[in-house]
N, C-alpha and C. Protein backbone atom coordinates (compact mmCIF):
# COMPACT_ATOMS: atom_id res chain seq x y z
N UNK A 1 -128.80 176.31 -43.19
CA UNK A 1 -127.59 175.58 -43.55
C UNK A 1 -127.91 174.22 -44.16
N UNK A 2 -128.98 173.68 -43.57
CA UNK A 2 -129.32 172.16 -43.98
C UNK A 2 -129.92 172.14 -45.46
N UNK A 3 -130.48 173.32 -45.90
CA UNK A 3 -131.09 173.35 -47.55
C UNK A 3 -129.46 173.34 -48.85
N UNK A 4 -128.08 174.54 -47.79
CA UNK A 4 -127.00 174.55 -48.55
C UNK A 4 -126.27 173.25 -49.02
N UNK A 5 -126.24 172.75 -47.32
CA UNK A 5 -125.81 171.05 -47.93
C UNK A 5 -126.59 170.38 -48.40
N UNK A 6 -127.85 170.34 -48.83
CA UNK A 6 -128.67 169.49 -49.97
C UNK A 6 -128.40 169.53 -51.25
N UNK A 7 -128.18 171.08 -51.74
CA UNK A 7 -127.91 171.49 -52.57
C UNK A 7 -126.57 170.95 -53.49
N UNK A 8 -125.36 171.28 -51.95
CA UNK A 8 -124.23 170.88 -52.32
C UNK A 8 -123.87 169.97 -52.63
N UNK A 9 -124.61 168.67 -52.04
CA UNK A 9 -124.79 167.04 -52.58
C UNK A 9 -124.98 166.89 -54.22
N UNK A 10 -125.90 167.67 -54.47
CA UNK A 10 -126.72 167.77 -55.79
C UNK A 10 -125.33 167.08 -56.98
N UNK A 11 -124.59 167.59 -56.90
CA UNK A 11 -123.63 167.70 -58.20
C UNK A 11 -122.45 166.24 -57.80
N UNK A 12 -122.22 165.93 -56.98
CA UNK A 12 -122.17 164.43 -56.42
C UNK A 12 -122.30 163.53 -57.37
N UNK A 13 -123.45 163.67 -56.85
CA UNK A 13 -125.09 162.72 -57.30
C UNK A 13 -125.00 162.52 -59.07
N UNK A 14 -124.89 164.12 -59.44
CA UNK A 14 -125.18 163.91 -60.73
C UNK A 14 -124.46 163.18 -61.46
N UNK A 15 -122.92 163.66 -60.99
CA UNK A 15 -121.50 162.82 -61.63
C UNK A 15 -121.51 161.68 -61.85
N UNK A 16 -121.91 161.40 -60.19
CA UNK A 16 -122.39 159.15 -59.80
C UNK A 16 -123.67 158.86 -60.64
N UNK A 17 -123.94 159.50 -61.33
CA UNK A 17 -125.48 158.82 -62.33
C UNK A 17 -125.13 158.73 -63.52
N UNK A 18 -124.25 159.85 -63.82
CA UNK A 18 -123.92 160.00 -65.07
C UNK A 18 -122.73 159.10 -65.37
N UNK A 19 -121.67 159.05 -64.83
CA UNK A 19 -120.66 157.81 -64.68
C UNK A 19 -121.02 156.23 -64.26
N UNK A 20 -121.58 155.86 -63.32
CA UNK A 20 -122.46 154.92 -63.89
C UNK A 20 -123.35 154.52 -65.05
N UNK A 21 -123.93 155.18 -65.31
CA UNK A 21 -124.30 155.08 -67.20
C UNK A 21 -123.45 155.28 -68.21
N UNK A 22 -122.07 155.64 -67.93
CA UNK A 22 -120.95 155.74 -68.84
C UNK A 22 -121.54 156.61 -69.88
N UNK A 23 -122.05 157.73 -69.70
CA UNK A 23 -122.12 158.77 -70.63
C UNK A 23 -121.09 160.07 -70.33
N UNK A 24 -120.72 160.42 -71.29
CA UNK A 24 -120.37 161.52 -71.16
C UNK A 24 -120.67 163.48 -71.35
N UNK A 25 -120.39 164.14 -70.85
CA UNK A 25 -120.79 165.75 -70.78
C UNK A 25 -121.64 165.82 -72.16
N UNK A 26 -120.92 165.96 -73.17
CA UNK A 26 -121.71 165.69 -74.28
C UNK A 26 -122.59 165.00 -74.85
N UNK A 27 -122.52 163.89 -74.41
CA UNK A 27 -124.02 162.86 -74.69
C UNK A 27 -125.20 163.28 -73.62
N UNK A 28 -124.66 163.81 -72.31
CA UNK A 28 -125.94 163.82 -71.57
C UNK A 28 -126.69 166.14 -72.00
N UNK A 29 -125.59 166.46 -72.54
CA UNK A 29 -125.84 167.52 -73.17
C UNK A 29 -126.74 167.76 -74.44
N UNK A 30 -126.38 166.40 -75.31
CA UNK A 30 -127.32 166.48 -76.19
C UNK A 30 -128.86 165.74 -76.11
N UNK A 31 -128.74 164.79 -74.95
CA UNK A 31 -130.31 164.27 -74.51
C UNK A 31 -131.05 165.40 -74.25
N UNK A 32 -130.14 166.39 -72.96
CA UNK A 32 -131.25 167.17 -72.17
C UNK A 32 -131.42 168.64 -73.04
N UNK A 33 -130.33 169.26 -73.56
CA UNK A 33 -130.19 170.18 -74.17
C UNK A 33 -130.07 171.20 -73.38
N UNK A 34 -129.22 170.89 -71.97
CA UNK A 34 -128.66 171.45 -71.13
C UNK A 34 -126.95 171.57 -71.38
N UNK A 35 -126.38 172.83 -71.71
CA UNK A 35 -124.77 173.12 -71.96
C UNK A 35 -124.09 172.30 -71.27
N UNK A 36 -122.77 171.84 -72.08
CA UNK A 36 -122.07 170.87 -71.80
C UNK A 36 -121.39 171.73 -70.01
N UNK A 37 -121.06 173.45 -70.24
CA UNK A 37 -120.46 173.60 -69.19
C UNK A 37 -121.94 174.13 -67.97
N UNK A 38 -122.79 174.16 -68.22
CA UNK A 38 -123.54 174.01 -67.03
C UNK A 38 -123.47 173.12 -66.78
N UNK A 39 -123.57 171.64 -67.25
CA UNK A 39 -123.79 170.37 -67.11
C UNK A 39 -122.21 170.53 -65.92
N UNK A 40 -120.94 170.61 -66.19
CA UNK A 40 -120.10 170.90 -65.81
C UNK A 40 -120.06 171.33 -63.96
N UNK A 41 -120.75 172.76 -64.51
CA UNK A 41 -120.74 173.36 -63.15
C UNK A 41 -121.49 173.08 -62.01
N UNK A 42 -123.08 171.94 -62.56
CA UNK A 42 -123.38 171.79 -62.01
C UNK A 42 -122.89 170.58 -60.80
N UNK A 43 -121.97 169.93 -61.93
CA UNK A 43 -121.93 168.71 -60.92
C UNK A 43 -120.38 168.79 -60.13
N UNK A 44 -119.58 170.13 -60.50
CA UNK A 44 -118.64 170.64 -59.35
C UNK A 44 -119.00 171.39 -58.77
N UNK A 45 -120.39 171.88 -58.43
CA UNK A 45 -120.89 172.60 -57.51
C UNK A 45 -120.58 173.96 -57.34
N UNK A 46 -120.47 174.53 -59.11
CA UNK A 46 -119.92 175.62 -59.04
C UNK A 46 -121.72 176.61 -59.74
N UNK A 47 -122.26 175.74 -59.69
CA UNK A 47 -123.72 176.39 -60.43
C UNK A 47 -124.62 175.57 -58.98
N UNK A 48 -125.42 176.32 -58.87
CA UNK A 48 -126.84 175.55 -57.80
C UNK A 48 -127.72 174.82 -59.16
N UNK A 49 -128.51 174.01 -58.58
CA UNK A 49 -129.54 173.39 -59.81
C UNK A 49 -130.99 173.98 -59.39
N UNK A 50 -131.86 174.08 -60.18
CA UNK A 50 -132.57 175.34 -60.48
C UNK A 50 -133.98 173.63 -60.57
N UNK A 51 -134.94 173.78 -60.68
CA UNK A 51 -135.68 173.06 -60.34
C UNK A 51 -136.59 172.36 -62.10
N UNK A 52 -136.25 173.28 -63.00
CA UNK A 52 -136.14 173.11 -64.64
C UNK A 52 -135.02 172.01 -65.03
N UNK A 53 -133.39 172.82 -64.21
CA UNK A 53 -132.27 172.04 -64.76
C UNK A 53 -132.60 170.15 -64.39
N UNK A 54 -133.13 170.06 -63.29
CA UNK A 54 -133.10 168.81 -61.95
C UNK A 54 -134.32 167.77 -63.22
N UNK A 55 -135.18 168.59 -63.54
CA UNK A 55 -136.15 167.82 -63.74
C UNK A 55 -135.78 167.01 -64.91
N UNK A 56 -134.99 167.86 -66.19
CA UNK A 56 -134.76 167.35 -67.05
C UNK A 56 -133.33 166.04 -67.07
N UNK A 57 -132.61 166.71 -65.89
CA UNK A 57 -131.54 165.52 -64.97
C UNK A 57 -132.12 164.48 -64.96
N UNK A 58 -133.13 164.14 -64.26
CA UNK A 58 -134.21 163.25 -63.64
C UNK A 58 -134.42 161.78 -64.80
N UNK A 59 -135.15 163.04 -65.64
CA UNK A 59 -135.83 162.54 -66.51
C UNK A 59 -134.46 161.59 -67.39
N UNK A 60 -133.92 162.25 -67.84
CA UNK A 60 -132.70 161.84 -68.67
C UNK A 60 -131.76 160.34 -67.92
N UNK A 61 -131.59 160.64 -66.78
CA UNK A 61 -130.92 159.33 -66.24
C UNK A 61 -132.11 158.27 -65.29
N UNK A 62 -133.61 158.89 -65.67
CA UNK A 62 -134.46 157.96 -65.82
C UNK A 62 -134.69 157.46 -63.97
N UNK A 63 -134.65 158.59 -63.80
CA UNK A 63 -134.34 158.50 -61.56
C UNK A 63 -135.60 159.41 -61.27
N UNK A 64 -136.31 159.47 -59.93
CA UNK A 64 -137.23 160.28 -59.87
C UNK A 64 -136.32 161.49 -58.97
N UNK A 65 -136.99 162.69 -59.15
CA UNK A 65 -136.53 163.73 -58.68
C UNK A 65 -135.90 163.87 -57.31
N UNK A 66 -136.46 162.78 -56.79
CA UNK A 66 -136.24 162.92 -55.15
C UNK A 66 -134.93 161.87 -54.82
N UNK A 67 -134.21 161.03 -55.68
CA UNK A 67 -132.95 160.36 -55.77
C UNK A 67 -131.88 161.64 -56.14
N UNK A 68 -132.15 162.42 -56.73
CA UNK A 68 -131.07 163.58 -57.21
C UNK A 68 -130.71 164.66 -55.90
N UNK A 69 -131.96 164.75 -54.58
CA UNK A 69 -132.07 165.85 -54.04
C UNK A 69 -131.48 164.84 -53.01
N UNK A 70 -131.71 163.53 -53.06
CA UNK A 70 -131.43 162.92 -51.29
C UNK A 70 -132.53 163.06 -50.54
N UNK A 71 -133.65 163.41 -51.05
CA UNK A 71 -134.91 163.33 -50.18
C UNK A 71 -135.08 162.04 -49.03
N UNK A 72 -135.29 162.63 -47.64
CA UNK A 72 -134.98 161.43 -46.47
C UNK A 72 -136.14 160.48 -46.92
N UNK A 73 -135.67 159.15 -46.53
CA UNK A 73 -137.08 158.21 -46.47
C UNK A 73 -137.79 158.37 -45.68
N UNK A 74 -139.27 158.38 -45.84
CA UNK A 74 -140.44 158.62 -45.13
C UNK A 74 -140.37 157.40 -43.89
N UNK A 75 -140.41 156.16 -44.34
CA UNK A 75 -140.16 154.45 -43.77
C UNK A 75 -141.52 153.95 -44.22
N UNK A 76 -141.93 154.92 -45.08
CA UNK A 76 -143.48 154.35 -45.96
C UNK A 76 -143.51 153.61 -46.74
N UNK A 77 -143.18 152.52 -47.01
CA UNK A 77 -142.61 152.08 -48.38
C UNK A 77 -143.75 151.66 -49.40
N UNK A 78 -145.02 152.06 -49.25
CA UNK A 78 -145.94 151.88 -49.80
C UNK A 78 -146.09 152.56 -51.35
N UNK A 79 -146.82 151.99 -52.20
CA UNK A 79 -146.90 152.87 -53.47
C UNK A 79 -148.05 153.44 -53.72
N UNK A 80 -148.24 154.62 -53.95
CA UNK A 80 -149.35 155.51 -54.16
C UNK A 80 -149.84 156.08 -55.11
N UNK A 81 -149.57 155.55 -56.41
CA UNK A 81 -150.02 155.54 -57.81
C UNK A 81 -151.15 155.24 -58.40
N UNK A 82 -151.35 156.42 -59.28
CA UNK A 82 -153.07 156.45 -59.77
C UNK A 82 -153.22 155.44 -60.85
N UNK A 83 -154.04 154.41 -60.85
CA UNK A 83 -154.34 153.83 -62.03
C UNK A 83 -154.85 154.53 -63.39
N UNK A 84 -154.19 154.32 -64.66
CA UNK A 84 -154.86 154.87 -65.88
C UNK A 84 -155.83 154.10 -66.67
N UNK A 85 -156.22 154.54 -67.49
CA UNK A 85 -156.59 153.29 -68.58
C UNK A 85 -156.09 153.72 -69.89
N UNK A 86 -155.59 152.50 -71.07
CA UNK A 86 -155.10 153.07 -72.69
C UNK A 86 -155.65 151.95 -73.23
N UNK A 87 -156.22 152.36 -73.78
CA UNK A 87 -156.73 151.63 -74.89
C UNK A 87 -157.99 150.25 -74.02
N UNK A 88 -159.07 151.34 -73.17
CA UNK A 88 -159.94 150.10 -72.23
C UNK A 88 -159.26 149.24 -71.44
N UNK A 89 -158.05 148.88 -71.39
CA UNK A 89 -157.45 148.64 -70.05
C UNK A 89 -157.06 149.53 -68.81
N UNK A 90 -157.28 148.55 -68.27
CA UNK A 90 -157.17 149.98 -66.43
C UNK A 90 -155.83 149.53 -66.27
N UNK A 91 -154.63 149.84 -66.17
CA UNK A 91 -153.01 149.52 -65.62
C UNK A 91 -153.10 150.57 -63.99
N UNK A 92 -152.92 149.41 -63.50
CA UNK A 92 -152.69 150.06 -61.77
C UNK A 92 -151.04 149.78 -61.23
N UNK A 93 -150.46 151.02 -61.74
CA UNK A 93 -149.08 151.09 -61.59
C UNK A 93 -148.23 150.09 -59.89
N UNK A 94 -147.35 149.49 -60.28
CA UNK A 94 -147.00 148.77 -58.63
C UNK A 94 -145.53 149.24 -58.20
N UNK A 95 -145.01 150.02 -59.12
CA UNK A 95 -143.58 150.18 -58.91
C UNK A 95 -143.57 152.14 -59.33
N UNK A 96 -142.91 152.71 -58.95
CA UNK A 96 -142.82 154.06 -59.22
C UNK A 96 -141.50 154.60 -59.83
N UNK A 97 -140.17 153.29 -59.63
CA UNK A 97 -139.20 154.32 -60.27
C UNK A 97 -139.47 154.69 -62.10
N UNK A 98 -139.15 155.38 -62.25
CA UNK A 98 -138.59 156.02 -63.78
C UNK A 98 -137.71 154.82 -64.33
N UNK A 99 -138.02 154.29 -66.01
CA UNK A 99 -136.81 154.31 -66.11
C UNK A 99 -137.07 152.61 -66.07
N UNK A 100 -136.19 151.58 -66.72
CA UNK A 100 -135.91 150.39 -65.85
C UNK A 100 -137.37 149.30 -66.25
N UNK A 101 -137.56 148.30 -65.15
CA UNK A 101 -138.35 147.79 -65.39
C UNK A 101 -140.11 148.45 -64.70
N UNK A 102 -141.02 148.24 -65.58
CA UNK A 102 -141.94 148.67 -64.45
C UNK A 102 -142.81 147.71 -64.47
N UNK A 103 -143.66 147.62 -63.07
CA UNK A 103 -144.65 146.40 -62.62
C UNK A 103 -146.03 147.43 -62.99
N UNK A 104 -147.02 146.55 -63.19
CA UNK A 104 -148.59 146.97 -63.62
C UNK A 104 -149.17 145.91 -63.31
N UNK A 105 -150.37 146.27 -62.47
CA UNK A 105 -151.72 145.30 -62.50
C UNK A 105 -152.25 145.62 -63.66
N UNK A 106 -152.67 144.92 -64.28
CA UNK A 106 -153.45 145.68 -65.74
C UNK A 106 -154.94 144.47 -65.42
N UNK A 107 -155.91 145.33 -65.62
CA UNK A 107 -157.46 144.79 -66.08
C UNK A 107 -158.12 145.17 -67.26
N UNK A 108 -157.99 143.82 -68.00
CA UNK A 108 -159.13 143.86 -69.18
C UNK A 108 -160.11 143.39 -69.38
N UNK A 109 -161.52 144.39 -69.65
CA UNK A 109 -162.70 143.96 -69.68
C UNK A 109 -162.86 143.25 -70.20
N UNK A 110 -164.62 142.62 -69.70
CA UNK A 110 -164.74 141.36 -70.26
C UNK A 110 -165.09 141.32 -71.92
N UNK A 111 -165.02 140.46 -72.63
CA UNK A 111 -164.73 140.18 -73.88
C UNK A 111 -164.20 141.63 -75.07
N UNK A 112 -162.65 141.71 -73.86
CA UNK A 112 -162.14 142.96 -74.68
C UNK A 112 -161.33 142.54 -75.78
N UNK A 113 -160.71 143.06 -76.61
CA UNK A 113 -161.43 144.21 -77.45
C UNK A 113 -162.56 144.56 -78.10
N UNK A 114 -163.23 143.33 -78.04
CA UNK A 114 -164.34 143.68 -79.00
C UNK A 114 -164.69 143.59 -80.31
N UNK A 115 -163.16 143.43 -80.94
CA UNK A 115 -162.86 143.74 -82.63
C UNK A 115 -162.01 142.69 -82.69
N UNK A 116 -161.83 142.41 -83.89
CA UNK A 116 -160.60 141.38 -84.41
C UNK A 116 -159.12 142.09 -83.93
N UNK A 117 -158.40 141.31 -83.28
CA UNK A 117 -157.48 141.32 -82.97
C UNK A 117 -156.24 141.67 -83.76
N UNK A 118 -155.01 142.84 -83.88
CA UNK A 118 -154.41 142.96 -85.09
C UNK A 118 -152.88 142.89 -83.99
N UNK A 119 -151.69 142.18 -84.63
CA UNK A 119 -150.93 142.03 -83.87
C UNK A 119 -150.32 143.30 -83.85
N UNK A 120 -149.10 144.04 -83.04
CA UNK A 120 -148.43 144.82 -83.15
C UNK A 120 -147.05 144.39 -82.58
N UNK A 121 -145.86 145.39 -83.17
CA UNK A 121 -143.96 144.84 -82.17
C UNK A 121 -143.55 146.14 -81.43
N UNK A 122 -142.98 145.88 -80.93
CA UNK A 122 -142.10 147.15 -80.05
C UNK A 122 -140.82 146.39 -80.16
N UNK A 123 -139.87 147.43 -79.36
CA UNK A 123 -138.90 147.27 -79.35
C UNK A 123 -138.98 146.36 -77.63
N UNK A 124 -138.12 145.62 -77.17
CA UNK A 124 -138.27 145.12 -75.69
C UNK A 124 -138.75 143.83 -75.31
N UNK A 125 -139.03 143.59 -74.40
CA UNK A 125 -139.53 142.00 -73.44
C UNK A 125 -140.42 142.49 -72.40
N UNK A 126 -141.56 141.17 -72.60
CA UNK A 126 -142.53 141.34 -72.02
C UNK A 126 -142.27 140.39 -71.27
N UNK A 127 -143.00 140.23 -69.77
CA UNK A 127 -143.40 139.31 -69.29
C UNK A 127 -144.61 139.11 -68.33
N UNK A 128 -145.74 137.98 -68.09
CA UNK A 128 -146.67 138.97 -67.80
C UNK A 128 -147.32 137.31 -66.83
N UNK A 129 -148.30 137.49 -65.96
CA UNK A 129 -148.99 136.07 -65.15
C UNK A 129 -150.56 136.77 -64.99
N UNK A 130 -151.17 135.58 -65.07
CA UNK A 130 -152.58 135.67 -65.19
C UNK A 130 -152.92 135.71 -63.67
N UNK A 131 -153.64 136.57 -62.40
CA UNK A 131 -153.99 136.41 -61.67
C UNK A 131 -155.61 135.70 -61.92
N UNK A 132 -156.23 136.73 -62.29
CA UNK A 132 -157.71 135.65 -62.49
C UNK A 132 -158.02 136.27 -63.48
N UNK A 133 -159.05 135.45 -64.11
CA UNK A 133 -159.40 134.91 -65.23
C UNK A 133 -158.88 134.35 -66.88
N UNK A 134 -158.89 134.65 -67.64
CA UNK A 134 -158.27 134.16 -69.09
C UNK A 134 -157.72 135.33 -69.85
N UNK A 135 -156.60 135.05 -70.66
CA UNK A 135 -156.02 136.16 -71.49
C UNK A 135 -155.49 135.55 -72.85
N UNK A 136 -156.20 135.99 -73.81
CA UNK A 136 -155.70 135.08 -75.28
C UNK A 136 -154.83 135.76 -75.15
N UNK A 137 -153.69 135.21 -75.98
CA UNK A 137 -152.36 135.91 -76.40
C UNK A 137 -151.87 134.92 -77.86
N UNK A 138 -152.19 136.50 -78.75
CA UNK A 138 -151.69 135.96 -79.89
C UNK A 138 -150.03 136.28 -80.07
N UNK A 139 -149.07 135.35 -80.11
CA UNK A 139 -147.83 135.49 -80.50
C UNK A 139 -147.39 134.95 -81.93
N UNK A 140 -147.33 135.74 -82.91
CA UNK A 140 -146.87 135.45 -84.41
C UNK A 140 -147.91 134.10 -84.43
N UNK A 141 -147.69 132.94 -85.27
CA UNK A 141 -148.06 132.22 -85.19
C UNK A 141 -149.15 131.41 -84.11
N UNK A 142 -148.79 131.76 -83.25
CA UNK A 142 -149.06 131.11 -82.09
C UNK A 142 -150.78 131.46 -81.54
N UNK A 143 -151.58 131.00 -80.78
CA UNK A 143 -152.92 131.22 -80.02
C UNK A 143 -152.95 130.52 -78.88
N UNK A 144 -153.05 131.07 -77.75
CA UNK A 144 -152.48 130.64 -76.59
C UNK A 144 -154.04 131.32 -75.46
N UNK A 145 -154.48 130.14 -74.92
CA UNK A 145 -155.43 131.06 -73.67
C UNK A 145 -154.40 130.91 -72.76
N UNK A 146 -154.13 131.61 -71.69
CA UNK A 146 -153.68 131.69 -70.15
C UNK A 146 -154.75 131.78 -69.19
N UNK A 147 -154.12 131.08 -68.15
CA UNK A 147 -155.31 130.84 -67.41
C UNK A 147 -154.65 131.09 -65.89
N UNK A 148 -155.01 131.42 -64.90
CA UNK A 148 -154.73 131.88 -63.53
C UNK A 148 -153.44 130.81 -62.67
N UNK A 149 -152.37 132.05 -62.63
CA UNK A 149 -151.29 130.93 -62.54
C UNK A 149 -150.12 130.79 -63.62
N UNK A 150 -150.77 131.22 -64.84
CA UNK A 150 -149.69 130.40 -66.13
C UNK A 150 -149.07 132.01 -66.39
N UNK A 151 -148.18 131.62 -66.78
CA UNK A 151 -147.59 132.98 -67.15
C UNK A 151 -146.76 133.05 -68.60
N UNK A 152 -145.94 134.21 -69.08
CA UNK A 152 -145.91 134.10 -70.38
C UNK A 152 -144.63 135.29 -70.64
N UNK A 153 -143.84 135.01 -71.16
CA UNK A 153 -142.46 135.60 -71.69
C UNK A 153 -142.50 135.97 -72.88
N UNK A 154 -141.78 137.31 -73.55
CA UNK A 154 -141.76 136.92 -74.89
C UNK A 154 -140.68 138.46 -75.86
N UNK A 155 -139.93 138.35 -76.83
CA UNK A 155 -139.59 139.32 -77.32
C UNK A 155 -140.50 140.04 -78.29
N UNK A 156 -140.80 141.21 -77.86
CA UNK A 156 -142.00 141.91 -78.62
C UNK A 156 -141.20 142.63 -79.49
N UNK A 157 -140.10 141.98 -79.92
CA UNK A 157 -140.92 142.21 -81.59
C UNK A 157 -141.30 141.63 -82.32
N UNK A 158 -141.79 140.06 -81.63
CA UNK A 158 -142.17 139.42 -82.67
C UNK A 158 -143.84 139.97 -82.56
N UNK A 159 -144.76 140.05 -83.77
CA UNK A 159 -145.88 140.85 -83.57
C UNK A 159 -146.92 139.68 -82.61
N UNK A 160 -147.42 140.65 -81.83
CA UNK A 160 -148.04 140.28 -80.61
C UNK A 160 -149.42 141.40 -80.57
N UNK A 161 -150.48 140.12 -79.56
CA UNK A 161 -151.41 140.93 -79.13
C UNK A 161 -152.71 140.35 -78.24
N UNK A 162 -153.20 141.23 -77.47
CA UNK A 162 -154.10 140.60 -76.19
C UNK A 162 -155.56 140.48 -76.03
N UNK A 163 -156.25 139.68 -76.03
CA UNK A 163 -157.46 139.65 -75.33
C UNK A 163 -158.17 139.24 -74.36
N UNK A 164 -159.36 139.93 -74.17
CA UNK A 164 -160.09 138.71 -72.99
C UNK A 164 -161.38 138.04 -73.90
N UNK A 165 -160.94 136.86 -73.71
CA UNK A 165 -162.33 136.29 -74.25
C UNK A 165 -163.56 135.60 -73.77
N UNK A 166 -163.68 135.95 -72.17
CA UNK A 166 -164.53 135.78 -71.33
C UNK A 166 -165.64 136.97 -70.69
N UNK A 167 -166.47 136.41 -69.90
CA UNK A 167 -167.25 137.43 -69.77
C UNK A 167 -167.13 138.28 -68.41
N UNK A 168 -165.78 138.13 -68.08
CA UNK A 168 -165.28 138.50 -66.65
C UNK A 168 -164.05 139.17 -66.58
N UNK A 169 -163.68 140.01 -66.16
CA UNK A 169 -162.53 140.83 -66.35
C UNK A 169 -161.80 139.61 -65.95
N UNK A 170 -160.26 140.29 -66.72
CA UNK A 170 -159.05 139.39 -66.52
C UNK A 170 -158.20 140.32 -66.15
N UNK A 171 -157.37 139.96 -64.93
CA UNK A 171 -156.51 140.63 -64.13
C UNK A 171 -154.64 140.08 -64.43
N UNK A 172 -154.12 140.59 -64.77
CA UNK A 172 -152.37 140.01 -65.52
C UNK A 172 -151.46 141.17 -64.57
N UNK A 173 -151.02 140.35 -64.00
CA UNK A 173 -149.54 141.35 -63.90
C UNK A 173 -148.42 141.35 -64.75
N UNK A 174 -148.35 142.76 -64.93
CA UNK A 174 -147.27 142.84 -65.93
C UNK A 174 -146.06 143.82 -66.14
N UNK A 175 -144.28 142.88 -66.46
CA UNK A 175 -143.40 143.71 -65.80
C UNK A 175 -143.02 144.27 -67.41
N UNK A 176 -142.77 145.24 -67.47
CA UNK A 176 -142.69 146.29 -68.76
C UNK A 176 -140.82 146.89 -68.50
N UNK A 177 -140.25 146.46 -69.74
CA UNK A 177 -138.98 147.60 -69.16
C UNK A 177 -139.47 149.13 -70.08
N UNK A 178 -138.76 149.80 -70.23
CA UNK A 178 -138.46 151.12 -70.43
C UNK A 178 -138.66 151.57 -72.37
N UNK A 179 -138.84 150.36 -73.21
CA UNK A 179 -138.95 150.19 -74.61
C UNK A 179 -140.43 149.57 -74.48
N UNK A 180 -141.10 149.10 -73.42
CA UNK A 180 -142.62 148.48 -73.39
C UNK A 180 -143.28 149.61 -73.63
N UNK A 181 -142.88 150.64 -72.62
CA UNK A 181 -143.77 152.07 -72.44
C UNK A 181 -143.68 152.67 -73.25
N UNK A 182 -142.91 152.13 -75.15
CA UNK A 182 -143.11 153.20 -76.15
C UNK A 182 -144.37 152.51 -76.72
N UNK A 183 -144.79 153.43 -78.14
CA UNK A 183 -145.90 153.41 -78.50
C UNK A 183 -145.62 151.99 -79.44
N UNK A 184 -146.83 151.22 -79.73
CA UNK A 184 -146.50 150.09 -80.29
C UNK A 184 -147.10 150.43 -81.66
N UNK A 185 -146.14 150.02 -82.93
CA UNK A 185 -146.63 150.09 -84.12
C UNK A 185 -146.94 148.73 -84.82
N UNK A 186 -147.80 148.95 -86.28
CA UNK A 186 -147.93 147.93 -86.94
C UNK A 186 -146.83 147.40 -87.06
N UNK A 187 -147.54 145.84 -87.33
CA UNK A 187 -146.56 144.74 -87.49
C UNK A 187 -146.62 144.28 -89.14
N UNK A 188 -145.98 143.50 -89.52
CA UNK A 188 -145.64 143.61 -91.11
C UNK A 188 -146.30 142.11 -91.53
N UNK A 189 -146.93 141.86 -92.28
CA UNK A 189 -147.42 140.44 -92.07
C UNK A 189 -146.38 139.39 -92.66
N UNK A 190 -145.96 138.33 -92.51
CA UNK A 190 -144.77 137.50 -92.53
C UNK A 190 -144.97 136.80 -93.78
N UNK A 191 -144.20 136.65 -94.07
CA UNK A 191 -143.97 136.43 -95.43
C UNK A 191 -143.84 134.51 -95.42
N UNK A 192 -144.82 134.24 -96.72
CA UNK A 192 -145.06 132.67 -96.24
C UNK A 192 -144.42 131.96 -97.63
């Protein structure tokens, strides 16, 4: 009985995610490419959600899977995320939701990149603090060292870009929203 009422919650849930984001049947139909009337049935609880339908739910209103199901809290509140590396930086994830803003330890080796520095923009806002050691930061015009302590704001699209220019890794925390985590393209050189 206790898996039926999990279930039965399910479509709740979905309504309250989707109405809070003020989308409607059709907009969240054409993100997921899930039918406007499954979309429907699911969230009057006239369809069960299937573990394909949930994921792409998830994904789309940018929630992890286990906010849609009501999964109980453990009282763990710890984060258990694998560090990656892109592009010779190690990012050691600090936050796990989907979606939103996200926190990163990021480490860059010592005298990284290595190469001349080329700026790039995204769409979004950065903001980021030097735990230890130094981090050039080229902003448009600008050449800036940071140093342990100083921290640094900025709209990325103006073209931007990072180094270490020491012989010691440099450790930055850094909060990324949801337009950080796209891919960053060339920047256009400014017209003088």
């Amino acid at each position: 009985m206790e898996l039926e009422e999990t279930l039965q919650a399910v479509g709740p849930r979905l309504r309250a995610l989707r109405q809070e984001r003020g989308a409607t049947l059709a907009q969240l139909s054409k993100s997921t490419g899930i039918s406007v009337s499954t979309l429907s049935r699911l969230e009057s609880g006239q369809r069960k959600p299937t573990l394909e339908l949930l994921l792409q739910l998830a994904r789309a209103h940018q929630v992890q899977l286990d906010e849609l199901i009501d999964v109980p809290v453990t009282g763990d509140p710890r984060v258990h995320l694998r560090p990656f590396k892109r592009h010779g930086t190690t990012f050691i994830p600090l936050s796990r939701r989907p979606g939103g803003v996200q926190a990163y330890k990021q480490i860059y080796p010592p005298h990284w990149p290595g190469c001349d520095l080329e700026q790039k923009v995204h769409e979004g806002y950065e903001w980021l603090y030097v735990l230890s050691g130094r981090l050039r930061l080229l902003l448009g015009p600008h050449d800036v060292i940071l140093t342990p302590g100083e921290a640094a704001e900025f709209d990325t699209r103006v073209p931007h870009a990072f180094a270490n220019p020491d012989a010691e890794p440099a450790e930055v925390l850094g909060l990324f929203g949801p337009q950080g985590e796209r891919m960053h393209v060339r920047a256009r050189p400014t017209a003088t």
